[in-house]
Protein backbone atom coordinates (compact mmCIF):
# COMPACT_ATOMS: atom_id res chain seq x y z
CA UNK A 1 0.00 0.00 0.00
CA UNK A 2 1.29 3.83 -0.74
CA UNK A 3 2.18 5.95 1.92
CA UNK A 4 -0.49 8.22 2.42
CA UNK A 5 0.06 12.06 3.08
CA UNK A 6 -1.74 13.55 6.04
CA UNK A 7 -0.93 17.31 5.74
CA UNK A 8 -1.35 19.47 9.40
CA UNK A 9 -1.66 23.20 10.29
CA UNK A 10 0.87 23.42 11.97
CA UNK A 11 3.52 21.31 14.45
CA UNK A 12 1.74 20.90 17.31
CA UNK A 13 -1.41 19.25 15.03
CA UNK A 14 1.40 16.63 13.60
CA UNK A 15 2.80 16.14 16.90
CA UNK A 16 -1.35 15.19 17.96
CA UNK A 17 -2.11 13.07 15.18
CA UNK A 18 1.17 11.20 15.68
CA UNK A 19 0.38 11.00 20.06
CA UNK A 20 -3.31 9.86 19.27
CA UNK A 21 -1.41 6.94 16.72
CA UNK A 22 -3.25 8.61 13.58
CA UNK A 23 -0.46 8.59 11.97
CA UNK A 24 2.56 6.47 11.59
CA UNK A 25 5.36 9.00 11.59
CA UNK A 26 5.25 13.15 11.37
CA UNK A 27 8.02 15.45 11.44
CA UNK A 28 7.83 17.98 14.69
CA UNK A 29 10.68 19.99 16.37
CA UNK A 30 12.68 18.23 19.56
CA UNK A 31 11.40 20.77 21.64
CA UNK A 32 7.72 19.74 21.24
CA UNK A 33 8.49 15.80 21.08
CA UNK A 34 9.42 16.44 24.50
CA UNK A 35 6.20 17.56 25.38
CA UNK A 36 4.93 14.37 24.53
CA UNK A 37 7.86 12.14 25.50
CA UNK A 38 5.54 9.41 26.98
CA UNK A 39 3.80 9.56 24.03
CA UNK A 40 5.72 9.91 21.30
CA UNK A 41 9.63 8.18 19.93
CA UNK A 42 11.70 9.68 18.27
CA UNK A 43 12.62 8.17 15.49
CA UNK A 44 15.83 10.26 14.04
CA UNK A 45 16.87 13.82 14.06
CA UNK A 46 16.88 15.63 10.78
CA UNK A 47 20.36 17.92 10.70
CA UNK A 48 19.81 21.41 9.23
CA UNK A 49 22.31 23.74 7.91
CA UNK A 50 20.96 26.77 10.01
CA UNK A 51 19.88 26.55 13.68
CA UNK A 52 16.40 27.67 14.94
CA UNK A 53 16.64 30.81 16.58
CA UNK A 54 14.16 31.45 19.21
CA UNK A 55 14.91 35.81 20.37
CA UNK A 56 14.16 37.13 23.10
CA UNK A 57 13.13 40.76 23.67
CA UNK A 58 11.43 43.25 25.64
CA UNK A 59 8.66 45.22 23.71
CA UNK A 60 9.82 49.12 23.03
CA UNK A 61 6.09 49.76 24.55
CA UNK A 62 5.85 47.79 27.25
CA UNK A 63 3.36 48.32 30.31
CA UNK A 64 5.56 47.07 32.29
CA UNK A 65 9.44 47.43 30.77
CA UNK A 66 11.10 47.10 34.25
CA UNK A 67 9.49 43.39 34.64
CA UNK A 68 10.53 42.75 31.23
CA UNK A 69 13.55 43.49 31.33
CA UNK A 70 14.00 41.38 34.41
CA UNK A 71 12.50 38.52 32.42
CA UNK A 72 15.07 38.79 29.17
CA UNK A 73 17.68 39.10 32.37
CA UNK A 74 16.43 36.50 33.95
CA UNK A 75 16.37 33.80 30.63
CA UNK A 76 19.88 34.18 30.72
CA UNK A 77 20.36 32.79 33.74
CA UNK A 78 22.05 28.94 34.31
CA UNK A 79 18.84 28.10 36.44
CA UNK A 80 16.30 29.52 33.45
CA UNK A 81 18.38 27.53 31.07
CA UNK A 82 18.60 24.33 33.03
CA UNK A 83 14.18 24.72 32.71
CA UNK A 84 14.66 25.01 28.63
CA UNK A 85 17.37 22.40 28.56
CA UNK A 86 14.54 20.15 30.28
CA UNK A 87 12.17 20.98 27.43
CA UNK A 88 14.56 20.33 24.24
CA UNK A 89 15.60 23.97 23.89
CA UNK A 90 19.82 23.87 23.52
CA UNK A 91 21.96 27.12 23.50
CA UNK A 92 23.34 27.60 19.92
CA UNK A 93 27.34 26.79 20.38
């Protein structure tokens, strides 16, 4: 039998239809495989020539730029990064 195509919006809606066993196989990011890490195996990673960049950045506008700025500070931080190293997220080398 051909493989059938199941097209989704967007990466968390793969990442669903592959959890629920809808699917055989989808392709979602690390990060939100982890999500689902009871669910979900990972299969292989898929190398790509340019890293995903997630910024960071306080809003020019901000109702609140003081707590904002603590936040961006605060991302920085080993314990904030320890949290996103939990979840998938890596720092770019």
């Amino acid at each position: 039998m051909e493989p059938k195509a199941i097209y989704a919006q967007n990466v968390r809606q793969a990442l669903d239809y592959v959890a629920r066993g809808e699917v055989d196989a989808g392709f979602v990011y690390a990060t939100d495989a982890a999500i689902m890490k009871d669910k979900v195996k990972v299969a292989f990673s898929v190398s790509a020539e340019t890293s995903i960049a997630y910024p960071i950045a306080a809003i020019a506008g901000s109702p609140n730029p003081v707590a904002a700025g603590k936040f961006v500070d605060f991302v920085s931080t080993a314990e904030a990064q320890a949290v996103l190293a939990r979840y998938g997220f890596r720092n770019r080398p």
